[in-house]
PDB file of N, CA and C in Angstrom:
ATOM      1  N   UNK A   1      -8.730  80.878 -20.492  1.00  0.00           N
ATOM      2  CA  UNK A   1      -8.882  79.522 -20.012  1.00  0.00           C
ATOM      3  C   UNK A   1     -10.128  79.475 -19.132  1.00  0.00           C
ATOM      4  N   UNK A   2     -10.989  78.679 -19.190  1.00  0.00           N
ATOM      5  CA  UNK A   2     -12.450  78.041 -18.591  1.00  0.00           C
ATOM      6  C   UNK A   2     -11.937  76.834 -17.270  1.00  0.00           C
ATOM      7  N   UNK A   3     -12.413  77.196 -16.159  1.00  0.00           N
ATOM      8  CA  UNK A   3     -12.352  75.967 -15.402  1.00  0.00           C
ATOM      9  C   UNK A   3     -13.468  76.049 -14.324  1.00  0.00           C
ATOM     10  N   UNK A   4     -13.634  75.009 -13.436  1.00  0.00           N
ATOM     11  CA  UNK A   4     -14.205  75.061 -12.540  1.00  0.00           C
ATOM     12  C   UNK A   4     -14.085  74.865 -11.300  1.00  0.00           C
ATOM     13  N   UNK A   5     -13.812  75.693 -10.270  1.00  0.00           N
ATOM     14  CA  UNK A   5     -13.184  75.880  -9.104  1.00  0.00           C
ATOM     15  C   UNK A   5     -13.589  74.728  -7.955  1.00  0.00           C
ATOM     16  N   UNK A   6     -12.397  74.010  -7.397  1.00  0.00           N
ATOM     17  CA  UNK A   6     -12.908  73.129  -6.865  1.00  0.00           C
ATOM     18  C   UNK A   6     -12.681  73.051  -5.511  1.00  0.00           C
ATOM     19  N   UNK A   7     -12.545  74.708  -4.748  1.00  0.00           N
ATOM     20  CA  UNK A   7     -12.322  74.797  -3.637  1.00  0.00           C
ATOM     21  C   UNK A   7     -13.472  74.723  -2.409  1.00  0.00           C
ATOM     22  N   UNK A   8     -14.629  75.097  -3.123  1.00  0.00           N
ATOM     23  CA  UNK A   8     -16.041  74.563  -1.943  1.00  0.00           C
ATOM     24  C   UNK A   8     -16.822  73.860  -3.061  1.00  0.00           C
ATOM     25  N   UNK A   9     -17.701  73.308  -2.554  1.00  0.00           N
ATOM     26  CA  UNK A   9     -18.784  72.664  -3.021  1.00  0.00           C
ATOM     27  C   UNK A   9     -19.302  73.793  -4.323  1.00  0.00           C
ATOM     28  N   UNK A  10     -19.641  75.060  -4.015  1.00  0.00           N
ATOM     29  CA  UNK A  10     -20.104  75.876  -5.153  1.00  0.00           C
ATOM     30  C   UNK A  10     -19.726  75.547  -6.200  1.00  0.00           C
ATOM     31  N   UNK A  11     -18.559  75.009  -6.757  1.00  0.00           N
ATOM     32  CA  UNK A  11     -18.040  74.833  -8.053  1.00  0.00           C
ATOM     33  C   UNK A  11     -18.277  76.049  -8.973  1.00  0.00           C
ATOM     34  N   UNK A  12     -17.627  77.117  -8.701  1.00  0.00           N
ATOM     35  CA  UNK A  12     -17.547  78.413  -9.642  1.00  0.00           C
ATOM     36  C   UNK A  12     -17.094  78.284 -11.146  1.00  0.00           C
ATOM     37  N   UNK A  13     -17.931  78.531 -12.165  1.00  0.00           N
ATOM     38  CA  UNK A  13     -17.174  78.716 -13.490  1.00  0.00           C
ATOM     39  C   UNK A  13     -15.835  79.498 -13.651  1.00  0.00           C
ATOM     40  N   UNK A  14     -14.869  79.302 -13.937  1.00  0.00           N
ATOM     41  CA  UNK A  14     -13.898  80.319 -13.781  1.00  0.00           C
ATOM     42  C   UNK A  14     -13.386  80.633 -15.343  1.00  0.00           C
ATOM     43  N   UNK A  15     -13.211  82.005 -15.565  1.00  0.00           N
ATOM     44  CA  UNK A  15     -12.220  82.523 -16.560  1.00  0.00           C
ATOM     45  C   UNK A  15     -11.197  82.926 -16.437  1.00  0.00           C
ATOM     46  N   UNK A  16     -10.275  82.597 -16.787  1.00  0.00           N
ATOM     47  CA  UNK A  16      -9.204  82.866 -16.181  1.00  0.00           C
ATOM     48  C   UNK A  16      -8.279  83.443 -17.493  1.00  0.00           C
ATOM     49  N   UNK A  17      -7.933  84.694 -17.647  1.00  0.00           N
ATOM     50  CA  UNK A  17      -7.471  85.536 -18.601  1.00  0.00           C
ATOM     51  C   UNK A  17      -5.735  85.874 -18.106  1.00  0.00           C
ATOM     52  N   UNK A  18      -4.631  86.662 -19.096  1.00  0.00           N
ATOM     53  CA  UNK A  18      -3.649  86.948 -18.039  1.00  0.00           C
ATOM     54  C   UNK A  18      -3.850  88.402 -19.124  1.00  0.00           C
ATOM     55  N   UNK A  19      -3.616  89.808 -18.200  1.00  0.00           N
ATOM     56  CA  UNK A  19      -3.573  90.938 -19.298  1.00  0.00           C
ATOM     57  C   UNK A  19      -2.203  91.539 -18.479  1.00  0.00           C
ATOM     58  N   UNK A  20      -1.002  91.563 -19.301  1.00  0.00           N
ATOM     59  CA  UNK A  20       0.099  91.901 -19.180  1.00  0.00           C
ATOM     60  C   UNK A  20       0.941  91.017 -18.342  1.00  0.00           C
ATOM     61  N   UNK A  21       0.892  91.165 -16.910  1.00  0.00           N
ATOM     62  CA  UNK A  21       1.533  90.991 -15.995  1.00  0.00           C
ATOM     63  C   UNK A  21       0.737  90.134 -15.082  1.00  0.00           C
ATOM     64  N   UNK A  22      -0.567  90.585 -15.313  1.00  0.00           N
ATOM     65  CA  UNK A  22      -1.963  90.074 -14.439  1.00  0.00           C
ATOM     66  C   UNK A  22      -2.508  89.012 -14.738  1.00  0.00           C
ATOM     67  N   UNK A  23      -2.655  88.408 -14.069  1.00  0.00           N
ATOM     68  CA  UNK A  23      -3.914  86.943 -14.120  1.00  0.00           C
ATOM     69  C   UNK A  23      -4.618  88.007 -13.357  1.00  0.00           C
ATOM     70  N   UNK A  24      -6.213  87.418 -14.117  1.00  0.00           N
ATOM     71  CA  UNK A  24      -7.219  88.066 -13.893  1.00  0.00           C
ATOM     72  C   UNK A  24      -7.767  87.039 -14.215  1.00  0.00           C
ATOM     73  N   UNK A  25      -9.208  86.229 -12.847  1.00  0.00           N
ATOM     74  CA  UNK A  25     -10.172  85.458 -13.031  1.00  0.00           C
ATOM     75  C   UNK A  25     -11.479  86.156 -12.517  1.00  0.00           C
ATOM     76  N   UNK A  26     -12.101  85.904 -12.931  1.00  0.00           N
ATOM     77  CA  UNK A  26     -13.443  85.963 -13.426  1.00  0.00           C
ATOM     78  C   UNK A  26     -14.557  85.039 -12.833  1.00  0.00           C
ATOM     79  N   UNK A  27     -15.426  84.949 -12.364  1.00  0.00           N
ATOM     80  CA  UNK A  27     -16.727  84.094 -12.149  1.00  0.00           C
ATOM     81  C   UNK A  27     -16.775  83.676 -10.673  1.00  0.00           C
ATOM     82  N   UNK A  28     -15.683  84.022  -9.596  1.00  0.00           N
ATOM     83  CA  UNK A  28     -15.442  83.378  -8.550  1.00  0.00           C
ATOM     84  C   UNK A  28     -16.174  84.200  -7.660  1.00  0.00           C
ATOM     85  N   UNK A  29     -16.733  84.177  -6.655  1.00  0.00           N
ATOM     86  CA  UNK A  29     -17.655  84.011  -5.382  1.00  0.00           C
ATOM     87  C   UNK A  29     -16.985  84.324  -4.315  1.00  0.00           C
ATOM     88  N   UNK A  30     -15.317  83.872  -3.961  1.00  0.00           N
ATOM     89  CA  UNK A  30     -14.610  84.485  -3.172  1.00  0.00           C
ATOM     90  C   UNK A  30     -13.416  84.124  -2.984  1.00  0.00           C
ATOM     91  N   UNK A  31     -12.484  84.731  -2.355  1.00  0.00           N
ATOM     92  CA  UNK A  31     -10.736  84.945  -2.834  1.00  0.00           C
ATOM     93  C   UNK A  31     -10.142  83.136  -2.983  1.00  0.00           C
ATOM     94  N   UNK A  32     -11.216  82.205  -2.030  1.00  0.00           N
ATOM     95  CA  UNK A  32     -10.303  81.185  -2.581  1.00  0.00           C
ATOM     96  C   UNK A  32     -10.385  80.717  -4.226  1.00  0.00           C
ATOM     97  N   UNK A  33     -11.316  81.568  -4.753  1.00  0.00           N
ATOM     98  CA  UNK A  33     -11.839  80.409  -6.486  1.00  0.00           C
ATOM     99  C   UNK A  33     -10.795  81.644  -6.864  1.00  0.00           C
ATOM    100  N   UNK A  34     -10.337  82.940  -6.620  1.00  0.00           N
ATOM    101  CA  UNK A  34      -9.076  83.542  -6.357  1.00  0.00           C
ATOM    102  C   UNK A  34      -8.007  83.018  -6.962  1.00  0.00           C
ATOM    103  N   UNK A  35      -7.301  82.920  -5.961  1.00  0.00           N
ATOM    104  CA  UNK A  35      -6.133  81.909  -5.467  1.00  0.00           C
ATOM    105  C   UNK A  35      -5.996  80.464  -6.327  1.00  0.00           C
ATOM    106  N   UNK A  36      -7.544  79.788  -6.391  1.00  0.00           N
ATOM    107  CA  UNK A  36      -7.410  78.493  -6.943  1.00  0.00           C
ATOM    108  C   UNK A  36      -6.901  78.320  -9.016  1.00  0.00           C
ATOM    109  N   UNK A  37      -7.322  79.837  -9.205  1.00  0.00           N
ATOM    110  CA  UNK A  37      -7.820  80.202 -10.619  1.00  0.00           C
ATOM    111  C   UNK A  37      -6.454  80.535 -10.521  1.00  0.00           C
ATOM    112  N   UNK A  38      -5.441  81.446 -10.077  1.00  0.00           N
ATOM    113  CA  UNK A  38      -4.248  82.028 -10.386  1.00  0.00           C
ATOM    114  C   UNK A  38      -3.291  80.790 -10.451  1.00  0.00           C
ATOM    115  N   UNK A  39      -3.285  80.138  -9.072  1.00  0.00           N
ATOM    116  CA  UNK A  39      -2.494  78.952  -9.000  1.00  0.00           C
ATOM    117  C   UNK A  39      -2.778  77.741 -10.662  1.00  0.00           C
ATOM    118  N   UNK A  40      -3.926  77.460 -10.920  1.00  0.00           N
ATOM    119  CA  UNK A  40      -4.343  76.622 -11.916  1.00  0.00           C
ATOM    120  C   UNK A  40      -3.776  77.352 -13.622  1.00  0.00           C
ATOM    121  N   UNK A  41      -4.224  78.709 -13.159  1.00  0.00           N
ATOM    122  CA  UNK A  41      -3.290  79.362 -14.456  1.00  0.00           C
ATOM    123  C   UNK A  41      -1.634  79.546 -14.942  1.00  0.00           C
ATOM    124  N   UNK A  42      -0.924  79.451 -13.745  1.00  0.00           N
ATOM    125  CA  UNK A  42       0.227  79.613 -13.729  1.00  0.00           C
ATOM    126  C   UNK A  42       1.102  78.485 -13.637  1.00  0.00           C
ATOM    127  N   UNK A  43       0.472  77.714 -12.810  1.00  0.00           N
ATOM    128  CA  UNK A  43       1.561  76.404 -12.368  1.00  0.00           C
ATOM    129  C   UNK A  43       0.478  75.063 -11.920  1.00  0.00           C
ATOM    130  N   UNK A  44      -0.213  74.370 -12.251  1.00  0.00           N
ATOM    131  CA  UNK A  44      -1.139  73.364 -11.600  1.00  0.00           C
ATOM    132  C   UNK A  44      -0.317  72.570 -11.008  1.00  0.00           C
ATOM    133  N   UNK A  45      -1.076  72.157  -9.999  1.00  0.00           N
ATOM    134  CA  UNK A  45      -0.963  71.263  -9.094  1.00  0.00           C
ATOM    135  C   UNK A  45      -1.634  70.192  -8.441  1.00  0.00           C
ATOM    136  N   UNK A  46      -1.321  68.790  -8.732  1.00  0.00           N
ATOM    137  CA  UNK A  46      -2.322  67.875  -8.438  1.00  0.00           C
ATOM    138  C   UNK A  46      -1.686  66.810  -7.550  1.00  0.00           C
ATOM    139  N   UNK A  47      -2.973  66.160  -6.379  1.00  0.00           N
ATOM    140  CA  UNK A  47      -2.091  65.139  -5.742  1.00  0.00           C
ATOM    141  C   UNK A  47      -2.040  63.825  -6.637  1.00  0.00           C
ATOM    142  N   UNK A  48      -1.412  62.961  -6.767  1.00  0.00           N
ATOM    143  CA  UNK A  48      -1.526  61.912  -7.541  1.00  0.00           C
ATOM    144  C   UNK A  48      -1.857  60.790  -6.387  1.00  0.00           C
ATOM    145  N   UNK A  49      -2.463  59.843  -6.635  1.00  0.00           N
ATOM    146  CA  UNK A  49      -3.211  58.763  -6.074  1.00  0.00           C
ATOM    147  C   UNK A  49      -2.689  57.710  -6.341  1.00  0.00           C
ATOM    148  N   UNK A  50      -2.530  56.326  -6.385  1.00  0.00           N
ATOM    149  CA  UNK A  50      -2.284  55.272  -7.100  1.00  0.00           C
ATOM    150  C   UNK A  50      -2.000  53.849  -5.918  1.00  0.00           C
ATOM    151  N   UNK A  51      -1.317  52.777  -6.650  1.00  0.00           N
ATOM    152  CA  UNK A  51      -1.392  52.373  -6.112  1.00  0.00           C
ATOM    153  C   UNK A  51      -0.047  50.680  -6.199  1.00  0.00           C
ATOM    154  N   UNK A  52       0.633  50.312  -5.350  1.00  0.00           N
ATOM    155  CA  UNK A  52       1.789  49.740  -5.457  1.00  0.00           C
ATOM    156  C   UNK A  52       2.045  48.460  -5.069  1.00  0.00           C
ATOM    157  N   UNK A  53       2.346  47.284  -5.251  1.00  0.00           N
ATOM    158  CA  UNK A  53       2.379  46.039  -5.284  1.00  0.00           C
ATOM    159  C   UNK A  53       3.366  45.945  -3.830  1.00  0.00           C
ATOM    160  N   UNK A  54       2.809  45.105  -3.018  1.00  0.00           N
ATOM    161  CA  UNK A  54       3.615  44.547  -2.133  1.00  0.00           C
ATOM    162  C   UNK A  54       4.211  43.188  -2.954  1.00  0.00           C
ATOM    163  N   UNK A  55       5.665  43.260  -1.860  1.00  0.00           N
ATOM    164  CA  UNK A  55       6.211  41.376  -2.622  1.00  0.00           C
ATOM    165  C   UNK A  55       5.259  40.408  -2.087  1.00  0.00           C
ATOM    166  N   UNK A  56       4.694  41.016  -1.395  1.00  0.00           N
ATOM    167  CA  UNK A  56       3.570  39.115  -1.140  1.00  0.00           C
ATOM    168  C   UNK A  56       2.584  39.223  -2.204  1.00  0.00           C
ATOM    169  N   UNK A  57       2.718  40.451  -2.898  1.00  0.00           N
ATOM    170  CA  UNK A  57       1.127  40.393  -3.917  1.00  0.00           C
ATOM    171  C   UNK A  57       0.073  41.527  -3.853  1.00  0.00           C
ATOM    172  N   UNK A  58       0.074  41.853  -2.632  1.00  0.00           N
ATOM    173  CA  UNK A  58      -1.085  42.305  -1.929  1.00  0.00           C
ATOM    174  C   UNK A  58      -1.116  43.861  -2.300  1.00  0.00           C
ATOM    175  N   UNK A  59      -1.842  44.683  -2.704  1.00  0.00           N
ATOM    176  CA  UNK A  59      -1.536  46.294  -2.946  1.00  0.00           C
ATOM    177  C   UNK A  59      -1.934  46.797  -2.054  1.00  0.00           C
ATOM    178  N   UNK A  60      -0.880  47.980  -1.873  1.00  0.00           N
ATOM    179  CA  UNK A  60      -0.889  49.248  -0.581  1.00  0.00           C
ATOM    180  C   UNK A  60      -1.286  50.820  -1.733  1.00  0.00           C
ATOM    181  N   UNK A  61      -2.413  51.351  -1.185  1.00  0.00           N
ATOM    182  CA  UNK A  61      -2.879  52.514  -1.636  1.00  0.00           C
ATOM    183  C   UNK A  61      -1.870  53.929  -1.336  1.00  0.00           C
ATOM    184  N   UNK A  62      -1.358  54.471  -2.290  1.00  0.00           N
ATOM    185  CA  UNK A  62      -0.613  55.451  -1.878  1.00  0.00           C
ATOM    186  C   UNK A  62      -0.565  57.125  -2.237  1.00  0.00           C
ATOM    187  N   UNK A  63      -0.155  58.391  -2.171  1.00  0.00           N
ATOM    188  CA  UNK A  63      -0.990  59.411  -2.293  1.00  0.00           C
ATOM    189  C   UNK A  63       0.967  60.138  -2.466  1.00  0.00           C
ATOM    190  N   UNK A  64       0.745  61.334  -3.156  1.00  0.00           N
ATOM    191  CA  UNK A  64       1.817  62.721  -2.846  1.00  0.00           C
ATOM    192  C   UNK A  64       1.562  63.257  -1.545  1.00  0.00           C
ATOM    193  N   UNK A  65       2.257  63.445  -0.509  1.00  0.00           N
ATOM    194  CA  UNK A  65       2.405  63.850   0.512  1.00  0.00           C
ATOM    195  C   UNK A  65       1.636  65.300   0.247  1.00  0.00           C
ATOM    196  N   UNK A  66       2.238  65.722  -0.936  1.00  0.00           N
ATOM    197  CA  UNK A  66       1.777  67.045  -0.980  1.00  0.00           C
ATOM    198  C   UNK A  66       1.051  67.396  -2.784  1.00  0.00           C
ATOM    199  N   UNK A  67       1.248  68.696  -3.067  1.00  0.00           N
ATOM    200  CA  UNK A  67       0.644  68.832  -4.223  1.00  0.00           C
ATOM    201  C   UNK A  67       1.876  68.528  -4.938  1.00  0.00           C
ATOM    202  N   UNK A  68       1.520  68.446  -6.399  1.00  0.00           N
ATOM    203  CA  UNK A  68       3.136  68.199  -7.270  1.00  0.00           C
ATOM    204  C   UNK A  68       2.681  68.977  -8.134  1.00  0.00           C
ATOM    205  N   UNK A  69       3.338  69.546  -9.553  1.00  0.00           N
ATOM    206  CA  UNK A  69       3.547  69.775 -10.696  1.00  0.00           C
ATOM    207  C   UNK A  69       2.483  68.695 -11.388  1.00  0.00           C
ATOM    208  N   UNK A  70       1.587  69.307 -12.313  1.00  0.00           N
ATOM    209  CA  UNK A  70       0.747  68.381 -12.902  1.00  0.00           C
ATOM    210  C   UNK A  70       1.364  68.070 -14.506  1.00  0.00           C
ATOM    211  N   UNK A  71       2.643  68.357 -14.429  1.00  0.00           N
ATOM    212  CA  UNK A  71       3.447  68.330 -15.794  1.00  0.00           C
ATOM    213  C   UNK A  71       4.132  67.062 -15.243  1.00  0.00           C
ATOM    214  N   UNK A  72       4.400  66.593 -14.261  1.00  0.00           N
ATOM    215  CA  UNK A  72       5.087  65.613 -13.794  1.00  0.00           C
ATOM    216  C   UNK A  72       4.186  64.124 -13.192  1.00  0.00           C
ATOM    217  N   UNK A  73       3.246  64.354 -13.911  1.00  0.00           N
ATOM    218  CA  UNK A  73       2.905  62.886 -13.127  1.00  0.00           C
ATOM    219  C   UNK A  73       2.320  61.835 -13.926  1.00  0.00           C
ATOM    220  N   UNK A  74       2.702  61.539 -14.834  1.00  0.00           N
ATOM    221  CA  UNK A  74       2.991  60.589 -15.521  1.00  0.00           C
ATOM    222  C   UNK A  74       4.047  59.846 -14.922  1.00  0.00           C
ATOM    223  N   UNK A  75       5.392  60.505 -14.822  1.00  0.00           N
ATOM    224  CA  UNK A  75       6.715  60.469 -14.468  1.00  0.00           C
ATOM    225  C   UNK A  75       6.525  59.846 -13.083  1.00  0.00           C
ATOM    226  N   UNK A  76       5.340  60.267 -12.361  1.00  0.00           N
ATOM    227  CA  UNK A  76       5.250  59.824 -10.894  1.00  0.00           C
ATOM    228  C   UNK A  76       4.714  58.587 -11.421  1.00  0.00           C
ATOM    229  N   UNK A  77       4.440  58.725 -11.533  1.00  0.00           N
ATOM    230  CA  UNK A  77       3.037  57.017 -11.636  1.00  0.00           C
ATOM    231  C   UNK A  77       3.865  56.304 -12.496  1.00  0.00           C
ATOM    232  N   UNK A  78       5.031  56.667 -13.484  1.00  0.00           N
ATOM    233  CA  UNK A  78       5.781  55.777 -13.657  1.00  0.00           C
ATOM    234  C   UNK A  78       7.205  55.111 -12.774  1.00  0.00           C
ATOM    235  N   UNK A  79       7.545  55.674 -11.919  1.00  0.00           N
ATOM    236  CA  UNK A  79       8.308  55.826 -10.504  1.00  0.00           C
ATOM    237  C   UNK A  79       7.084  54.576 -10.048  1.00  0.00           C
ATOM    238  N   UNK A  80       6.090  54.644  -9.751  1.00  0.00           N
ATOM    239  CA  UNK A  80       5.172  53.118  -8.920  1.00  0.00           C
ATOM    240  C   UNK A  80       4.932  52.065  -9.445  1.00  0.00           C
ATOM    241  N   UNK A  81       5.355  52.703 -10.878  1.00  0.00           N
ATOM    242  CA  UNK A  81       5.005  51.532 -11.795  1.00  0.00           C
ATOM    243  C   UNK A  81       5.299  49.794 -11.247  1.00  0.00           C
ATOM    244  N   UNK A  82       6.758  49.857 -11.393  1.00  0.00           N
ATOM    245  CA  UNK A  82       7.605  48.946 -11.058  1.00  0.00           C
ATOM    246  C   UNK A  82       8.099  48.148  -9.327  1.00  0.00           C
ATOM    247  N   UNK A  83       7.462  49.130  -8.435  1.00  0.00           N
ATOM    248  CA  UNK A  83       8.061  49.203  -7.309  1.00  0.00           C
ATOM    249  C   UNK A  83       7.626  48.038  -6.199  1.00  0.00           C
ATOM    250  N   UNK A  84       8.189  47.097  -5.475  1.00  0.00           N
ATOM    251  CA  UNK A  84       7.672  46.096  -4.688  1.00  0.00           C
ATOM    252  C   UNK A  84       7.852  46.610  -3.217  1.00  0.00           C
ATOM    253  N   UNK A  85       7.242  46.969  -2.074  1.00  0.00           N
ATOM    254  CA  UNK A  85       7.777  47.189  -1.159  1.00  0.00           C
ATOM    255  C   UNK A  85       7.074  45.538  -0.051  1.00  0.00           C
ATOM    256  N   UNK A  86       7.899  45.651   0.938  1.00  0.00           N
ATOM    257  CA  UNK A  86       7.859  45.363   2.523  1.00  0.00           C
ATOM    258  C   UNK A  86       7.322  45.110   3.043  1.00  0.00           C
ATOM    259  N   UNK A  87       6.594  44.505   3.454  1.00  0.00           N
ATOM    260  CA  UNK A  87       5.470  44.505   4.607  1.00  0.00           C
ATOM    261  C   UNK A  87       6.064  43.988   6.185  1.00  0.00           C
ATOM    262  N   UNK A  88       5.536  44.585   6.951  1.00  0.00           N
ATOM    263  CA  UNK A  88       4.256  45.780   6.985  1.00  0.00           C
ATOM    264  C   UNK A  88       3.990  46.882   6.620  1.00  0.00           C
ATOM    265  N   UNK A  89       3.327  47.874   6.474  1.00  0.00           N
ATOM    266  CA  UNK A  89       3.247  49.191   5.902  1.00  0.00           C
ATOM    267  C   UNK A  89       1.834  49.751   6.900  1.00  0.00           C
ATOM    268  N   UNK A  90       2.142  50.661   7.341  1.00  0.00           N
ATOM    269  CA  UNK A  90       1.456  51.547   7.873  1.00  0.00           C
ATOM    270  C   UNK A  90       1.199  52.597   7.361  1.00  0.00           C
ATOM    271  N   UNK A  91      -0.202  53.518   7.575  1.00  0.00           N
ATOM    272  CA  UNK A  91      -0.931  54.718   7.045  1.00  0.00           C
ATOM    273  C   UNK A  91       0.692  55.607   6.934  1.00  0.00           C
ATOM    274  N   UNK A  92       1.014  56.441   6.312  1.00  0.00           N
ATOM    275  CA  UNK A  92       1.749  57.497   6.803  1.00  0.00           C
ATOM    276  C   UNK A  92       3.291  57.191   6.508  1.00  0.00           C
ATOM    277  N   UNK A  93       3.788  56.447   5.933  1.00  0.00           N
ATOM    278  CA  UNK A  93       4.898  55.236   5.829  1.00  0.00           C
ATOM    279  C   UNK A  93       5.276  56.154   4.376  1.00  0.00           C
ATOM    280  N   UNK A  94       6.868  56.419   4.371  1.00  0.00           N
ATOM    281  CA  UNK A  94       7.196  57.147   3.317  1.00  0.00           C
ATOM    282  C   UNK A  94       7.479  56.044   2.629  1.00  0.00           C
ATOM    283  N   UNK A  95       6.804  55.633   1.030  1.00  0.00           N
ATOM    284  CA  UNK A  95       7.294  54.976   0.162  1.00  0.00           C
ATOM    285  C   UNK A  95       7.985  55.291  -0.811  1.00  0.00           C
ATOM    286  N   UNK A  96       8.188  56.391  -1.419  1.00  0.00           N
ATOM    287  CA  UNK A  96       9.201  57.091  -2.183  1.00  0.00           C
ATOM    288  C   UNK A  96       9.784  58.500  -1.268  1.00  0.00           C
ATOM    289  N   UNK A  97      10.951  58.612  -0.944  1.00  0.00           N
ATOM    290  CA  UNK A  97      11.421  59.829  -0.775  1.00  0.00           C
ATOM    291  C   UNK A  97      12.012  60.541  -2.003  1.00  0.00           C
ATOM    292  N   UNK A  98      11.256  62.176  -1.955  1.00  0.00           N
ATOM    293  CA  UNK A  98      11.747  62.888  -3.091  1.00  0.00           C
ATOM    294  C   UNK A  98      11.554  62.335  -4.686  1.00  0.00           C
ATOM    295  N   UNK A  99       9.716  62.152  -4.807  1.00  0.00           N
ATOM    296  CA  UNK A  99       9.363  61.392  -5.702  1.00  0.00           C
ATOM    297  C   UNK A  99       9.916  62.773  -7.534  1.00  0.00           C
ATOM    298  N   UNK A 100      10.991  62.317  -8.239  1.00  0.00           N
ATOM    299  CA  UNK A 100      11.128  62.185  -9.121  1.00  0.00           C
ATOM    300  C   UNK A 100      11.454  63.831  -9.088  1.00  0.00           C
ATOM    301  N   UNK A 101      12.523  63.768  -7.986  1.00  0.00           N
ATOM    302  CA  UNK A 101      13.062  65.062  -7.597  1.00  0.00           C
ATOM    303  C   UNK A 101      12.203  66.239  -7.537  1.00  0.00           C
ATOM    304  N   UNK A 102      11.090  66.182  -7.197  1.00  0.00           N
ATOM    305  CA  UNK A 102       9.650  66.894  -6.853  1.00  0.00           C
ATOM    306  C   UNK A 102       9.847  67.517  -5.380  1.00  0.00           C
ATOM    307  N   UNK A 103      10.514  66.804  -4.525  1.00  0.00           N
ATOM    308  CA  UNK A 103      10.916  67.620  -3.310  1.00  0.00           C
ATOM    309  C   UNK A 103       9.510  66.704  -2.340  1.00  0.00           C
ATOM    310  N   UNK A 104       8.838  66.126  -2.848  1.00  0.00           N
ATOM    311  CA  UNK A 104       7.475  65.509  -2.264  1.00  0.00           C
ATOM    312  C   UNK A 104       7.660  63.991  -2.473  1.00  0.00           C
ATOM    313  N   UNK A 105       7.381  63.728  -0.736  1.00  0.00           N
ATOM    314  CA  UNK A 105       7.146  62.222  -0.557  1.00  0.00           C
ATOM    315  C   UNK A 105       6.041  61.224  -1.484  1.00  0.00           C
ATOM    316  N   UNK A 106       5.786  59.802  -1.671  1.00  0.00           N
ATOM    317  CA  UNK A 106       4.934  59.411  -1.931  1.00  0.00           C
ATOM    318  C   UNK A 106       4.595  58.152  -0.147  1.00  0.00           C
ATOM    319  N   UNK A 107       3.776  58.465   0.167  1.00  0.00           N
ATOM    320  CA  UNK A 107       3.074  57.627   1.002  1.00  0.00           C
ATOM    321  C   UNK A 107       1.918  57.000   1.325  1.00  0.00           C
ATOM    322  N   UNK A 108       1.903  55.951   2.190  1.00  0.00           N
ATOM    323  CA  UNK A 108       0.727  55.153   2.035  1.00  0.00           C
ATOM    324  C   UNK A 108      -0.359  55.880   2.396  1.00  0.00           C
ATOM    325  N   UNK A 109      -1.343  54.990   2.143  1.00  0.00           N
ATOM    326  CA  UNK A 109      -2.600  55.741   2.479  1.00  0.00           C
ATOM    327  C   UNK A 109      -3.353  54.477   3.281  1.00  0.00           C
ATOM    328  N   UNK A 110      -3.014  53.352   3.398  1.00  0.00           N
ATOM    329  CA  UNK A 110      -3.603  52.179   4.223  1.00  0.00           C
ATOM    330  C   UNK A 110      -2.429  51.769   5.085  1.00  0.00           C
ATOM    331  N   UNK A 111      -2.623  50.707   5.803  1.00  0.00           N
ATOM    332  CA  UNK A 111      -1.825  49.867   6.412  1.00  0.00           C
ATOM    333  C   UNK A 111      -2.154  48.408   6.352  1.00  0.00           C
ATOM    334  N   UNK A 112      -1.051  47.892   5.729  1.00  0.00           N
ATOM    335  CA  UNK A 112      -1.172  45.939   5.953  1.00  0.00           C
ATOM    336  C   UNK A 112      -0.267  45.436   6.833  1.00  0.00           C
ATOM    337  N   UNK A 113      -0.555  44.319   7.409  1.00  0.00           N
ATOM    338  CA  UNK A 113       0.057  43.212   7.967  1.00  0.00           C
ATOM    339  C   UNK A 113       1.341  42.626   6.932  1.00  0.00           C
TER     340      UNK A 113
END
């Protein structure tokens, strides 16, 4: 597998091979393109972004608290699909708890009136 490491600015080519037991990457510069290459080979992880309708209309920008499963986020973004919340909403404001049994919040990323 070919990727490109997106832990500093360098953007390292990465190869990322597994021989037996081992992930073994290739092209990295230092232990984080490492770490980033093993993690990306084994299990990815992405924050998902998006964004959710208040009932007055108005959209609140919202983020994964944390990293998720990148096999699951469709599933997330279909969880916001539908969803009207509340206002007010503040930065930091849990809008989904335990988004789509992921163990990870979804929260805002703005605040409205």
């Amino acid at each position: 597998m070919n990727t490109i490491c997106i832990m500093c600015p360098m953007g390292c080519p990465l190869e990322i091979t597994e021989s037996g037991n081992v992930i073994v990457v290739k092209g990295n510069t230092c232990k984080r393109g490492t770490d980033y290459g093993v993690q990306e080979y084994s299990a990815p992880k992405r924050v998902v972004t998006s964004l959710v309708h208040t009932e007055t209309g108005k959209v609140v920008s919202v983020k994964t608290a944390e990293l998720i499963d990148k096999k699951i986020i469709f599933n997330v973004l279909d969880a916001l699909k539908n969803i009207r919340i509340k206002l007010p909403i503040k930065i930091g404001d849990v809008i989904i708890h335990n988004v789509c049994g992921s163990g990870v919040n979804i929260v805002a990323t703005s605040s409205i009136e």
